[in-house]
PDB file of N, CA and C in Angstrom:
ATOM      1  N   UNK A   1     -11.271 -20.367   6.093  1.00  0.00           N
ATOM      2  CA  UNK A   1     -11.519 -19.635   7.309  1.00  0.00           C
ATOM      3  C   UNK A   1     -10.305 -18.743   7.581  1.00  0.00           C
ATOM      4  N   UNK A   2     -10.441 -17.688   7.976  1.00  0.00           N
ATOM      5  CA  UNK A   2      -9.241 -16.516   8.455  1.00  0.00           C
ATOM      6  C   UNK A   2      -8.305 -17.021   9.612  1.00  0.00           C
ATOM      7  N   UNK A   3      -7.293 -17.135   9.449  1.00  0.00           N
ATOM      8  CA  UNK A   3      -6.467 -17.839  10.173  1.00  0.00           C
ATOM      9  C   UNK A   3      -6.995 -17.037  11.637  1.00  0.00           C
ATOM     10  N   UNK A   4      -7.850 -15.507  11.563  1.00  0.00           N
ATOM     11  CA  UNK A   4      -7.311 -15.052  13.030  1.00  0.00           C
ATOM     12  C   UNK A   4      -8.919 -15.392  13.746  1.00  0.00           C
ATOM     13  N   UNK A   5      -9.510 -15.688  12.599  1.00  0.00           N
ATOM     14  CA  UNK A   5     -10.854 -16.530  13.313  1.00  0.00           C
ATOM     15  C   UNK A   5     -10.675 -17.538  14.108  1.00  0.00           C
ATOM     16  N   UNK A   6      -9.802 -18.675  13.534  1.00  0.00           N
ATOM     17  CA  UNK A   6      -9.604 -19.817  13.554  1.00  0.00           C
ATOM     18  C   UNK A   6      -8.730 -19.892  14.879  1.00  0.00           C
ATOM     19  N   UNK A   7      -7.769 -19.254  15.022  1.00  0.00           N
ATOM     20  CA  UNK A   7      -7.032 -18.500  16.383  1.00  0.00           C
ATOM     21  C   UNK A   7      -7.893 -18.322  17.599  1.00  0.00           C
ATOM     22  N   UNK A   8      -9.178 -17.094  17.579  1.00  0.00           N
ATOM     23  CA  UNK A   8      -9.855 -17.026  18.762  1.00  0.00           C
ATOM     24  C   UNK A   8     -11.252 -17.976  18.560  1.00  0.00           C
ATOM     25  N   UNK A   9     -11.704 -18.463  17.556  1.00  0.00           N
ATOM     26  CA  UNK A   9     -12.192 -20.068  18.079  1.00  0.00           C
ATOM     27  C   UNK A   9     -12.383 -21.202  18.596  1.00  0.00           C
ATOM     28  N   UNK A  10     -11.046 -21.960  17.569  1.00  0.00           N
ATOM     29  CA  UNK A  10     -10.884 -22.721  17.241  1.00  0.00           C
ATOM     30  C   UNK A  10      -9.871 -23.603  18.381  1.00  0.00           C
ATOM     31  N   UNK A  11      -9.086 -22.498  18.141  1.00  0.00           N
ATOM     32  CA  UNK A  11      -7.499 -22.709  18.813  1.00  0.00           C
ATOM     33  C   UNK A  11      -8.027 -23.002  20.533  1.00  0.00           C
ATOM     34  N   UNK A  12      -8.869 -21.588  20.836  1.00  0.00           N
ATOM     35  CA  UNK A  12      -8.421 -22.213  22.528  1.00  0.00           C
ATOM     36  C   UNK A  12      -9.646 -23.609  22.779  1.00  0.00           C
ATOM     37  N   UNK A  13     -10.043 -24.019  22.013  1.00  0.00           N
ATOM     38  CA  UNK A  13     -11.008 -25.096  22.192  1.00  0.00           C
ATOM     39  C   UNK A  13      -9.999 -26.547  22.243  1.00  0.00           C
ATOM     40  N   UNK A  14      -9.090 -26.333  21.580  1.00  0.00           N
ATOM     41  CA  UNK A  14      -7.606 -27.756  21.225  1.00  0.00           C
ATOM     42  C   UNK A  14      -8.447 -28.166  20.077  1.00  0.00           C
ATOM     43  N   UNK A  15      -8.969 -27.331  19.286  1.00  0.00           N
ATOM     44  CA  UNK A  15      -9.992 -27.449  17.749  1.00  0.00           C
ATOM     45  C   UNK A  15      -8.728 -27.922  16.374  1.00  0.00           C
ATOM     46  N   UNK A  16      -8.552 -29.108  15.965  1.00  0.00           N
ATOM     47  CA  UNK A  16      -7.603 -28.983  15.061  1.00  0.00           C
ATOM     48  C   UNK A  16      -8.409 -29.098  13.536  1.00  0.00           C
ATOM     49  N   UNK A  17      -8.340 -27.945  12.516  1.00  0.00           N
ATOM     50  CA  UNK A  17      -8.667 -28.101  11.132  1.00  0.00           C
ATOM     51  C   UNK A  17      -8.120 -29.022  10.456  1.00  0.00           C
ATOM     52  N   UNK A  18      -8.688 -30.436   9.703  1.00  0.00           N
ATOM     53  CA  UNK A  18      -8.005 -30.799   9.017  1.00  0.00           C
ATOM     54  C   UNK A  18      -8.949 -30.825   7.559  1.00  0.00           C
ATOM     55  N   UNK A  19      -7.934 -31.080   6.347  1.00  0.00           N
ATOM     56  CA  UNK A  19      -8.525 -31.135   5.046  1.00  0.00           C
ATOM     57  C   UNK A  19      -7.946 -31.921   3.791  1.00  0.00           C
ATOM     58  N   UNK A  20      -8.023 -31.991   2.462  1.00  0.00           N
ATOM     59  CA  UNK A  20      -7.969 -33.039   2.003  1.00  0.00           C
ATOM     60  C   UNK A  20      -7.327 -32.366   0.756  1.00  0.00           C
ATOM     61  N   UNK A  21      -6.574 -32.653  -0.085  1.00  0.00           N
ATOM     62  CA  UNK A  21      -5.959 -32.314  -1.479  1.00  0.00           C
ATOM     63  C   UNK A  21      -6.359 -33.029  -2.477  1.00  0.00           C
ATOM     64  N   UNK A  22      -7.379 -32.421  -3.940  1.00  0.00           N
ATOM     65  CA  UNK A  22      -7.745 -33.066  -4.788  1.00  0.00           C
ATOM     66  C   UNK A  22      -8.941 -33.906  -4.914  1.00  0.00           C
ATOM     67  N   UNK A  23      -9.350 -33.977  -6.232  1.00  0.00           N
ATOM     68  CA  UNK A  23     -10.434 -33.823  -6.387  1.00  0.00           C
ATOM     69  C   UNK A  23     -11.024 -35.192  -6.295  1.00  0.00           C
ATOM     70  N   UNK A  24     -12.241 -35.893  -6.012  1.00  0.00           N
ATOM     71  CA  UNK A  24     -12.720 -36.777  -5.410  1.00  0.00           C
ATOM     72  C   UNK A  24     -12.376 -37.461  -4.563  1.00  0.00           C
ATOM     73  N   UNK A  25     -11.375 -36.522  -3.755  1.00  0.00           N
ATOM     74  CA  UNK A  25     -10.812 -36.828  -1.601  1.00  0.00           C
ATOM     75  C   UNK A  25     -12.124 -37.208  -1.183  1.00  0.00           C
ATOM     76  N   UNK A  26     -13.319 -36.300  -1.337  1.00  0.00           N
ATOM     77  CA  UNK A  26     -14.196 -36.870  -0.541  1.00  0.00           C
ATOM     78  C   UNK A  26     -14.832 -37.801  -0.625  1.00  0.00           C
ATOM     79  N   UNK A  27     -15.117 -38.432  -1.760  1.00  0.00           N
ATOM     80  CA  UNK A  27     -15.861 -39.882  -2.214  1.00  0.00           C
ATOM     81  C   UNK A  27     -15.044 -40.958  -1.491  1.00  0.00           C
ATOM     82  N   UNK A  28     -13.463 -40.384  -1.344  1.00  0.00           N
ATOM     83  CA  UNK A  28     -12.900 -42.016  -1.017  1.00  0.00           C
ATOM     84  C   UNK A  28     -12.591 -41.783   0.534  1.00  0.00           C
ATOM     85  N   UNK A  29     -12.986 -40.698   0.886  1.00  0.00           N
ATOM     86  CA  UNK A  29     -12.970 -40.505   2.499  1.00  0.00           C
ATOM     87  C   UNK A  29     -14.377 -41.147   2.850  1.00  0.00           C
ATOM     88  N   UNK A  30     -15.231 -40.834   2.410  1.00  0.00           N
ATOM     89  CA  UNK A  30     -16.781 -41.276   2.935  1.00  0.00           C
ATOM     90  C   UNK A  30     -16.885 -42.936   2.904  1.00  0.00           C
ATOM     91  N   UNK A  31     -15.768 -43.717   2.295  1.00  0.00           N
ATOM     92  CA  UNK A  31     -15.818 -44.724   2.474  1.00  0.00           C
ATOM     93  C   UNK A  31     -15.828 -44.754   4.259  1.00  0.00           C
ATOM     94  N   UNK A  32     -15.074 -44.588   4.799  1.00  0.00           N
ATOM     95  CA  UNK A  32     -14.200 -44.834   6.028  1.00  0.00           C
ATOM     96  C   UNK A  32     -15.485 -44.060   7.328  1.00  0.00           C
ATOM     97  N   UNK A  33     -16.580 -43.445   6.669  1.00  0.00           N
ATOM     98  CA  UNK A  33     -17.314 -43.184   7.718  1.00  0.00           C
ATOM     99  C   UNK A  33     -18.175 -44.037   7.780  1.00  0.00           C
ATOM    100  N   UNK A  34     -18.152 -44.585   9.048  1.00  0.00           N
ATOM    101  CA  UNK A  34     -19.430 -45.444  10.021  1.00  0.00           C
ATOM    102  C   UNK A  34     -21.069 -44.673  10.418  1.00  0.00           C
ATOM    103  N   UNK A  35     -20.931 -43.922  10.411  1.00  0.00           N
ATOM    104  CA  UNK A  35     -21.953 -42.918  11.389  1.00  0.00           C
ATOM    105  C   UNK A  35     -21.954 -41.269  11.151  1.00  0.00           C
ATOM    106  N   UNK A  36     -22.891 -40.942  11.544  1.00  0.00           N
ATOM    107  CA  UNK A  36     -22.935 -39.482  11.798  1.00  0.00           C
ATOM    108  C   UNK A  36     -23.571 -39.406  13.069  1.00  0.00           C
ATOM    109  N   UNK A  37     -22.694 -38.863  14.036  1.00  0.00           N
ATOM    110  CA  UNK A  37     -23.253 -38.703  15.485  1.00  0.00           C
ATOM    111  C   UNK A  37     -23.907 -37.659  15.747  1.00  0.00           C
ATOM    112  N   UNK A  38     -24.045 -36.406  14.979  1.00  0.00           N
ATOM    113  CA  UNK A  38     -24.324 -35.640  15.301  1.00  0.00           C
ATOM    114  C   UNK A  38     -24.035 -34.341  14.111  1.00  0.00           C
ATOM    115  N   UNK A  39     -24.863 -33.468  13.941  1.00  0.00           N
ATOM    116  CA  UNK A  39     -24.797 -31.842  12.734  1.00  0.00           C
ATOM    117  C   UNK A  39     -25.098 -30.835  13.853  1.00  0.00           C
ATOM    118  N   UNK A  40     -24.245 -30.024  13.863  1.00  0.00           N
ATOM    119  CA  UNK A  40     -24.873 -28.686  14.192  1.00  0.00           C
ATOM    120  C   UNK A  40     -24.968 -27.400  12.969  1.00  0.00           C
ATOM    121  N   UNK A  41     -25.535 -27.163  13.235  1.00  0.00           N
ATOM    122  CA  UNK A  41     -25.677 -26.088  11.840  1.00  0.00           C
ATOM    123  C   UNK A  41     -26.789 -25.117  12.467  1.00  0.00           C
ATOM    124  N   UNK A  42     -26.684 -23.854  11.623  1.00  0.00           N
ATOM    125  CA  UNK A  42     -27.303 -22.540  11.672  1.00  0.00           C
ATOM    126  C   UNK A  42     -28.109 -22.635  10.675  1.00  0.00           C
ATOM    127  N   UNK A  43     -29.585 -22.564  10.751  1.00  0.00           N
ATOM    128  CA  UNK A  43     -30.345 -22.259   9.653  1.00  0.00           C
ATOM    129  C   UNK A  43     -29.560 -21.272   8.398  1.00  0.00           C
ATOM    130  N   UNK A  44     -29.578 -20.145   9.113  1.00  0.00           N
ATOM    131  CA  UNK A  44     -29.647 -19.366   8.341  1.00  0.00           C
ATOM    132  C   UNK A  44     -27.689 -19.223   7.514  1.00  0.00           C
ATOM    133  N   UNK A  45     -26.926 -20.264   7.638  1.00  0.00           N
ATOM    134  CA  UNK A  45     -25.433 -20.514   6.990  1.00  0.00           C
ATOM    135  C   UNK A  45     -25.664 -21.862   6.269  1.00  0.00           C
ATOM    136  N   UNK A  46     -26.344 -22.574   6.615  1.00  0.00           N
ATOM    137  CA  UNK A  46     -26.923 -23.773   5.467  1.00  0.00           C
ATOM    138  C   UNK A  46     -25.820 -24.980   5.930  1.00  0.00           C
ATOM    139  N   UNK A  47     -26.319 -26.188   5.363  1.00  0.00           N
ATOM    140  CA  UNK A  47     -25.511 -27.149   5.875  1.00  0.00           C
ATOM    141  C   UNK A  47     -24.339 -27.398   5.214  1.00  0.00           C
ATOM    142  N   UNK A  48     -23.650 -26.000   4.275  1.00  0.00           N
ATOM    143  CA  UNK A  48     -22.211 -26.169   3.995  1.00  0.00           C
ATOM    144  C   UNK A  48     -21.601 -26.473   4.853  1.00  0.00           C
ATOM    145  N   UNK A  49     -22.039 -25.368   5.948  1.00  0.00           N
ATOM    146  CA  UNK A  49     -20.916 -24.753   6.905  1.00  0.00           C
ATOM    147  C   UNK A  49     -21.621 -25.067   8.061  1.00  0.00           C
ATOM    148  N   UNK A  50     -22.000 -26.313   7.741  1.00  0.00           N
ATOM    149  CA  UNK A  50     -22.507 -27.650   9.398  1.00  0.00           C
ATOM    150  C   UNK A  50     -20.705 -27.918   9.872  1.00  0.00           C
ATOM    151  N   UNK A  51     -20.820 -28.294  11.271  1.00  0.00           N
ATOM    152  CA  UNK A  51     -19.865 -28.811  12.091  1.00  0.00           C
ATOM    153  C   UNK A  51     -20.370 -30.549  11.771  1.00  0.00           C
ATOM    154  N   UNK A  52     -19.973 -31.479  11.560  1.00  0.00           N
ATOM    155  CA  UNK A  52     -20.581 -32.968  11.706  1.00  0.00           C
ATOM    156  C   UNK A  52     -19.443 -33.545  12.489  1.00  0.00           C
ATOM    157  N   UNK A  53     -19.875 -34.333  13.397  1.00  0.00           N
ATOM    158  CA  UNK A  53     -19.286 -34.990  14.530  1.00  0.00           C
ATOM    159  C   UNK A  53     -19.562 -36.439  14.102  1.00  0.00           C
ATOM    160  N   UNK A  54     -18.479 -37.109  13.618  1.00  0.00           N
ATOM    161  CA  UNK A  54     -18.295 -38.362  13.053  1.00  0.00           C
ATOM    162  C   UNK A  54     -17.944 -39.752  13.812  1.00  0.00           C
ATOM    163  N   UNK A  55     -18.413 -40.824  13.506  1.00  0.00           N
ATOM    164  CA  UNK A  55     -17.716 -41.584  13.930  1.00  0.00           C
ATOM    165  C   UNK A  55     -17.101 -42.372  12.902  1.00  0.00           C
ATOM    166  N   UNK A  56     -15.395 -42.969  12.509  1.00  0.00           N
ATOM    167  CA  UNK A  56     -15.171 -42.979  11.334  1.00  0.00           C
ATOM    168  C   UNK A  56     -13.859 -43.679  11.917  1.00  0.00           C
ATOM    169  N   UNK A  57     -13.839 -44.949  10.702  1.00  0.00           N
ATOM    170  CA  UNK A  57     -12.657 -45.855  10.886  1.00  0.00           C
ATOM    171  C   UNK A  57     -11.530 -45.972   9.216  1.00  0.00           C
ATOM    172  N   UNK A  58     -10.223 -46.067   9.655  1.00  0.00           N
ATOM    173  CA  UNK A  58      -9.586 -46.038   8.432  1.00  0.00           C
ATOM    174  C   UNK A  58      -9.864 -44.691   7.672  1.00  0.00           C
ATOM    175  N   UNK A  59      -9.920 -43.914   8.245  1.00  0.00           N
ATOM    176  CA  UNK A  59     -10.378 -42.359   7.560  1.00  0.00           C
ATOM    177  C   UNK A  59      -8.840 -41.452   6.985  1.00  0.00           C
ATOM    178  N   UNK A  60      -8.978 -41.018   5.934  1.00  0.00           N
ATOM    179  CA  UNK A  60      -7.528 -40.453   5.968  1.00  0.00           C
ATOM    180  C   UNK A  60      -7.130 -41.279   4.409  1.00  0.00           C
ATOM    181  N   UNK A  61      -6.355 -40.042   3.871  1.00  0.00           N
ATOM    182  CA  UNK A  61      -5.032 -39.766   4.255  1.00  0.00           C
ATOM    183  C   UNK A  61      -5.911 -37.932   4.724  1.00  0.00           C
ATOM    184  N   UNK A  62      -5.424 -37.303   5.399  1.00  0.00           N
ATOM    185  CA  UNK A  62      -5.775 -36.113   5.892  1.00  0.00           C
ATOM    186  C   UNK A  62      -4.529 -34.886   5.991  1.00  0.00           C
ATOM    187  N   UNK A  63      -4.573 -33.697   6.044  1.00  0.00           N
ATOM    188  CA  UNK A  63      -3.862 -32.478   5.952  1.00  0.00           C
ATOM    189  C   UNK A  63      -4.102 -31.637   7.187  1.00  0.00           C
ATOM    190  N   UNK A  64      -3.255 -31.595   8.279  1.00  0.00           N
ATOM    191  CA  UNK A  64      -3.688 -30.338   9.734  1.00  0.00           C
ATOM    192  C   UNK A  64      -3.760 -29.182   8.862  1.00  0.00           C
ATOM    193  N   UNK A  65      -4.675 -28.635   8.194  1.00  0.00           N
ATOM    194  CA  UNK A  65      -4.742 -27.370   7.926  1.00  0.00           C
ATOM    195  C   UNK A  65      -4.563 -25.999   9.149  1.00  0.00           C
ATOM    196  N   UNK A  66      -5.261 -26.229  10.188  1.00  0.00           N
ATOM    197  CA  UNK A  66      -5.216 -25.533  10.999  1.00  0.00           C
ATOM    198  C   UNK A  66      -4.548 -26.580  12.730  1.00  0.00           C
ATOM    199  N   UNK A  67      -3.830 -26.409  13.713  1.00  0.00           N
ATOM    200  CA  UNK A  67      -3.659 -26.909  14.646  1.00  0.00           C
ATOM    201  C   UNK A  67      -3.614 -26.305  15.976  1.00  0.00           C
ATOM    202  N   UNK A  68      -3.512 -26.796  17.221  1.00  0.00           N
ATOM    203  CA  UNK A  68      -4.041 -26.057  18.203  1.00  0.00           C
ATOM    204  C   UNK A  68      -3.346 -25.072  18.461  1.00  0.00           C
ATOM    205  N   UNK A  69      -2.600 -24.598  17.877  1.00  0.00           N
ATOM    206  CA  UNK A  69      -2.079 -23.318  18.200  1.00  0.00           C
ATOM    207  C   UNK A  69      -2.427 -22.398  17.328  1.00  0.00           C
ATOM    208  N   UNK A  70      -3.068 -22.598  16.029  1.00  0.00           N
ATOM    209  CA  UNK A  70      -3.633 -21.806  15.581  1.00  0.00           C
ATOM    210  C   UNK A  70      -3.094 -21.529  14.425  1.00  0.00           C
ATOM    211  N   UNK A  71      -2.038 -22.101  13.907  1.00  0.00           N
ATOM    212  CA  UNK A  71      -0.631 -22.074  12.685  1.00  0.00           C
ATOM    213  C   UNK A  71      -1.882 -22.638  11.720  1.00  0.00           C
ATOM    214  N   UNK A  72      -1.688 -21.760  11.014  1.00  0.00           N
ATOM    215  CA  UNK A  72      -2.653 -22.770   8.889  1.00  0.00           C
ATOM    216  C   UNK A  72      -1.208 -22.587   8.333  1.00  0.00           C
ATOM    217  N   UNK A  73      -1.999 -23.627   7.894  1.00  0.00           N
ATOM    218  CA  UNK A  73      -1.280 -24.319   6.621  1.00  0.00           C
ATOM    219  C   UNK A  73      -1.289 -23.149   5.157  1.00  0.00           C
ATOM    220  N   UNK A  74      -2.606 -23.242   5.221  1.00  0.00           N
ATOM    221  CA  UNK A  74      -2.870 -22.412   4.180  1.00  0.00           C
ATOM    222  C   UNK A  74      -2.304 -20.554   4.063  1.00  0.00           C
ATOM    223  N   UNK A  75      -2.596 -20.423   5.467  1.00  0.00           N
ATOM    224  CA  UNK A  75      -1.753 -19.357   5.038  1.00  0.00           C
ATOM    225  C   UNK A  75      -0.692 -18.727   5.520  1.00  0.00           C
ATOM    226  N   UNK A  76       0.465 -19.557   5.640  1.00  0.00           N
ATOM    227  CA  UNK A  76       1.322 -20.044   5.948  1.00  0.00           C
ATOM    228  C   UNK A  76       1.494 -20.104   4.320  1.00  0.00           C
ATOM    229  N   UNK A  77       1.126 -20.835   3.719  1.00  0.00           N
ATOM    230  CA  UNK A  77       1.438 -21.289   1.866  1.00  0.00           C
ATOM    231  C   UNK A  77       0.830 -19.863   1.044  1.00  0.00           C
ATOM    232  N   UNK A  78      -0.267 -18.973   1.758  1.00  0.00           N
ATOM    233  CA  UNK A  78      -0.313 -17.974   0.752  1.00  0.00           C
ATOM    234  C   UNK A  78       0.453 -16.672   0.799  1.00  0.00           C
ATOM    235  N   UNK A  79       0.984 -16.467   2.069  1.00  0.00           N
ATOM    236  CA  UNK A  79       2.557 -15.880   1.973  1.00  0.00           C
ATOM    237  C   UNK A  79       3.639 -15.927   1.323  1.00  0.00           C
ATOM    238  N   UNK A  80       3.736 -17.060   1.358  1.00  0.00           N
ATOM    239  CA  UNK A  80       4.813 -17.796   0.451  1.00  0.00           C
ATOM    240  C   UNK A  80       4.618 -17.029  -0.935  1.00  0.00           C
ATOM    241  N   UNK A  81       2.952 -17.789  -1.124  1.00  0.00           N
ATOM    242  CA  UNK A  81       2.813 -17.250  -3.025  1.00  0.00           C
ATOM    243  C   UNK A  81       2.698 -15.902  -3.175  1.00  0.00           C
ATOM    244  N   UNK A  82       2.334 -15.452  -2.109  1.00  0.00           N
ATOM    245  CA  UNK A  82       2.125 -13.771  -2.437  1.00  0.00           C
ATOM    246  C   UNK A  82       3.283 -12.749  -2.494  1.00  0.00           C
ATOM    247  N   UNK A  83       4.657 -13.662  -2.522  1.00  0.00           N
ATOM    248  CA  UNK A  83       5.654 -13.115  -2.359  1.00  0.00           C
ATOM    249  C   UNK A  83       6.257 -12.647  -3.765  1.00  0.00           C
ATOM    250  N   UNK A  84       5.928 -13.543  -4.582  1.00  0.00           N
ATOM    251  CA  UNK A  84       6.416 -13.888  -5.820  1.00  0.00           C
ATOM    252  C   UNK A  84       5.253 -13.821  -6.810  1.00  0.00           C
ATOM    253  N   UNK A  85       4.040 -13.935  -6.891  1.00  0.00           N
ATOM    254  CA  UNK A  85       3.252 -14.351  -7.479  1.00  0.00           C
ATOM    255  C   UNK A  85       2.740 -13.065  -8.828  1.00  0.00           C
ATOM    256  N   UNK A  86       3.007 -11.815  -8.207  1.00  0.00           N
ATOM    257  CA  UNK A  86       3.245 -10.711  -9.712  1.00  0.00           C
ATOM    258  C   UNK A  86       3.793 -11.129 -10.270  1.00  0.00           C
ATOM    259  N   UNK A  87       5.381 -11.589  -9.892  1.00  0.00           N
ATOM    260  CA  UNK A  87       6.054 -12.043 -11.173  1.00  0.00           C
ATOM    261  C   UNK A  87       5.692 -12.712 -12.125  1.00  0.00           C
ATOM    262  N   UNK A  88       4.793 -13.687 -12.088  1.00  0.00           N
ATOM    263  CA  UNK A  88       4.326 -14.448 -12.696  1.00  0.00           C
ATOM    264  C   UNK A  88       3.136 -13.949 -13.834  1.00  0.00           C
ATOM    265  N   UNK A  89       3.127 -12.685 -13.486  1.00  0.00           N
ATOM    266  CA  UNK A  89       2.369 -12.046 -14.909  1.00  0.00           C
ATOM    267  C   UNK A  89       2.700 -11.090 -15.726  1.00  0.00           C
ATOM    268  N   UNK A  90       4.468 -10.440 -15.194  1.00  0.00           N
ATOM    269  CA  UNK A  90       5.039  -9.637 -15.810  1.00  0.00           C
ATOM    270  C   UNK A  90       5.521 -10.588 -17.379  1.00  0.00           C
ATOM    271  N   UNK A  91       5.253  -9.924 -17.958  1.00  0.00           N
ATOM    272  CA  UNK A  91       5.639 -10.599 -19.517  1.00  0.00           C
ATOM    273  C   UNK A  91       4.568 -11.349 -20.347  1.00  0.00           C
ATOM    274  N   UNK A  92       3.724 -11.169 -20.138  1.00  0.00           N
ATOM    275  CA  UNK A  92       2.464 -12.272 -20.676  1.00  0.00           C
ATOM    276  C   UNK A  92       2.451 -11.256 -21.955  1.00  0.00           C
ATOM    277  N   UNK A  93       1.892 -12.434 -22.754  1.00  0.00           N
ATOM    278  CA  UNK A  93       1.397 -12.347 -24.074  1.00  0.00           C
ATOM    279  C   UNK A  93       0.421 -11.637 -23.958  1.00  0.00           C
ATOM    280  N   UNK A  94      -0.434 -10.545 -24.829  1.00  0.00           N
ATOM    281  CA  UNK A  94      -1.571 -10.485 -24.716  1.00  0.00           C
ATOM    282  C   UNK A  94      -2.768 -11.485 -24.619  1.00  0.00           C
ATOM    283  N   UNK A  95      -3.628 -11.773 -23.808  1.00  0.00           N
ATOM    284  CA  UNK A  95      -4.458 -13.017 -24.141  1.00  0.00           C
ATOM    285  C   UNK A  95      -5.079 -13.539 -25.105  1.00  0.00           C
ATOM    286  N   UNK A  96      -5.276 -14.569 -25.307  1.00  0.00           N
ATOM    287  CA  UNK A  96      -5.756 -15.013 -26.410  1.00  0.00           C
ATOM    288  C   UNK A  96      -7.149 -15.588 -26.156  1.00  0.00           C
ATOM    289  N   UNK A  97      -7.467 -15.510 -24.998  1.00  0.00           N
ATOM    290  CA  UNK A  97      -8.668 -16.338 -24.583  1.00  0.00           C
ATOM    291  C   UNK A  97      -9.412 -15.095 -23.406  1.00  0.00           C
ATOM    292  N   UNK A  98      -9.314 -13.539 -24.054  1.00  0.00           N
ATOM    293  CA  UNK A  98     -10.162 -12.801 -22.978  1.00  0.00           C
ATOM    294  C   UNK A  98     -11.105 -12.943 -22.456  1.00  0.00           C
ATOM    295  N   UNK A  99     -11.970 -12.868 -23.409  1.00  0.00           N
ATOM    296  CA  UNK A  99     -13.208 -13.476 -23.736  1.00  0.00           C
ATOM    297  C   UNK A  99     -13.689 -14.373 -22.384  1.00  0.00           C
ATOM    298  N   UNK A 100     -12.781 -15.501 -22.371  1.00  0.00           N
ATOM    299  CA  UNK A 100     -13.139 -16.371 -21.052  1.00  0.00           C
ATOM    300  C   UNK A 100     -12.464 -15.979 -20.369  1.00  0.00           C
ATOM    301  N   UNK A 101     -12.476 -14.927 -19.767  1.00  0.00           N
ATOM    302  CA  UNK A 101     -11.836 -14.717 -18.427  1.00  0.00           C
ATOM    303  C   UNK A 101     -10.039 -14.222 -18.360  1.00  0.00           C
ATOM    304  N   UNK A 102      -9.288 -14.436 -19.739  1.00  0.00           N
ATOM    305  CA  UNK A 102      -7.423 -14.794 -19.352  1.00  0.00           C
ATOM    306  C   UNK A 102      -7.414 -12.967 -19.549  1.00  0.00           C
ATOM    307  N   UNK A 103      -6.224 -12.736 -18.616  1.00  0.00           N
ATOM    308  CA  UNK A 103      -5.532 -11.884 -18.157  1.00  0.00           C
ATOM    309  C   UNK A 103      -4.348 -11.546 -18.674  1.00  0.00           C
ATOM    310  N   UNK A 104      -3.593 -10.231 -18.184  1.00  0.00           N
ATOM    311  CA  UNK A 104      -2.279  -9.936 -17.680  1.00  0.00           C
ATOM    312  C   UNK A 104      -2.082  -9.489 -16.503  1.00  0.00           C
ATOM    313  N   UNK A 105      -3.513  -8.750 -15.903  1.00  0.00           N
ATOM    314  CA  UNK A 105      -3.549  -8.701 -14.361  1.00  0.00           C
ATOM    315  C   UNK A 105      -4.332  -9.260 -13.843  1.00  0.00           C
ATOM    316  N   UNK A 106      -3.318  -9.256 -12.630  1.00  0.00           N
ATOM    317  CA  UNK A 106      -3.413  -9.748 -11.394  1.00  0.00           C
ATOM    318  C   UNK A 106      -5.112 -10.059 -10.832  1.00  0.00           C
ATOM    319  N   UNK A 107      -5.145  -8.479 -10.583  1.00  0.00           N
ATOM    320  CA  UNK A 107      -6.185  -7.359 -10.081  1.00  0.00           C
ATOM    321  C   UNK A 107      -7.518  -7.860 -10.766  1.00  0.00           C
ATOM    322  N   UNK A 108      -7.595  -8.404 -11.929  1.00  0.00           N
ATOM    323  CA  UNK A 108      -8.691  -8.290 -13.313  1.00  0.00           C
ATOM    324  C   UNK A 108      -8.938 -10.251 -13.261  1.00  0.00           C
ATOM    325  N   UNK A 109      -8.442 -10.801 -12.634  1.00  0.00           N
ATOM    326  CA  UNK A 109      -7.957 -12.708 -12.778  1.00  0.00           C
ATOM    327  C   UNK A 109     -10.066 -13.207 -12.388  1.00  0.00           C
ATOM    328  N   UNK A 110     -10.240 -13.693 -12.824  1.00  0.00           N
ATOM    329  CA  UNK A 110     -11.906 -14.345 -12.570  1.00  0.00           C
ATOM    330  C   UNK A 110     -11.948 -15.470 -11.784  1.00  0.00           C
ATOM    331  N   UNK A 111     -10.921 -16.161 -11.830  1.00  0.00           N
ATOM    332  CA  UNK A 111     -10.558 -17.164 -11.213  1.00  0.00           C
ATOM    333  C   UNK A 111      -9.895 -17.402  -9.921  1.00  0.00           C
TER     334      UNK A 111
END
């Protein structure tokens, strides 16, 4: 979500984003849920991008991605990388694996 969405949403609601690092977080989070109290969702955005209102014990370990003031995490961290992150393709080999997708730019990345 765009941090400046998440700002005039989220933020003046005391809405805090949180999220999870790595891959099958959610299998061992769904342990810890009791219930589903409640989905809101938009037909027409699908139940990716449902709100679910949980009731849930021992839940966690968890990440404030977003908090009530509106600060992410995330991009907050893609500043960071976007600072430096050309560098990281000045000098490449030609690819060896074009074909699937590998690069020297940036601009051209599939991934």
């Amino acid at each position: 979500m765009p941090q400046a969405d998440y700002k005039s949403y989220f933020a003046p609601q005391r809405a805090v984003y949180l999220t999870t690092i790595g891959y099958g977080t959610g299998a061992l989070l769904g342990r810890g849920i009791e219930r589903v109290v409640d989905v809101i969702w938009l037909e027409e955005l699908g139940i990716a991008q449902a709100i679910w209102i949980l009731q849930v014990r021992n839940f966690g370990p968890l990440l404030v991605e977003s908090d009530v003031a509106g600060n992410s995490l995330f991009e907050r961290s893609k500043i960071e990388i976007d600072k430096s992150i050309d560098s990281l393709y000045a000098g490449l080999k030609e690819p060896a694996l074009r074909r699937y997708g590998e690069t020297t730019k940036r601009k051209d990345e599939v991934i």
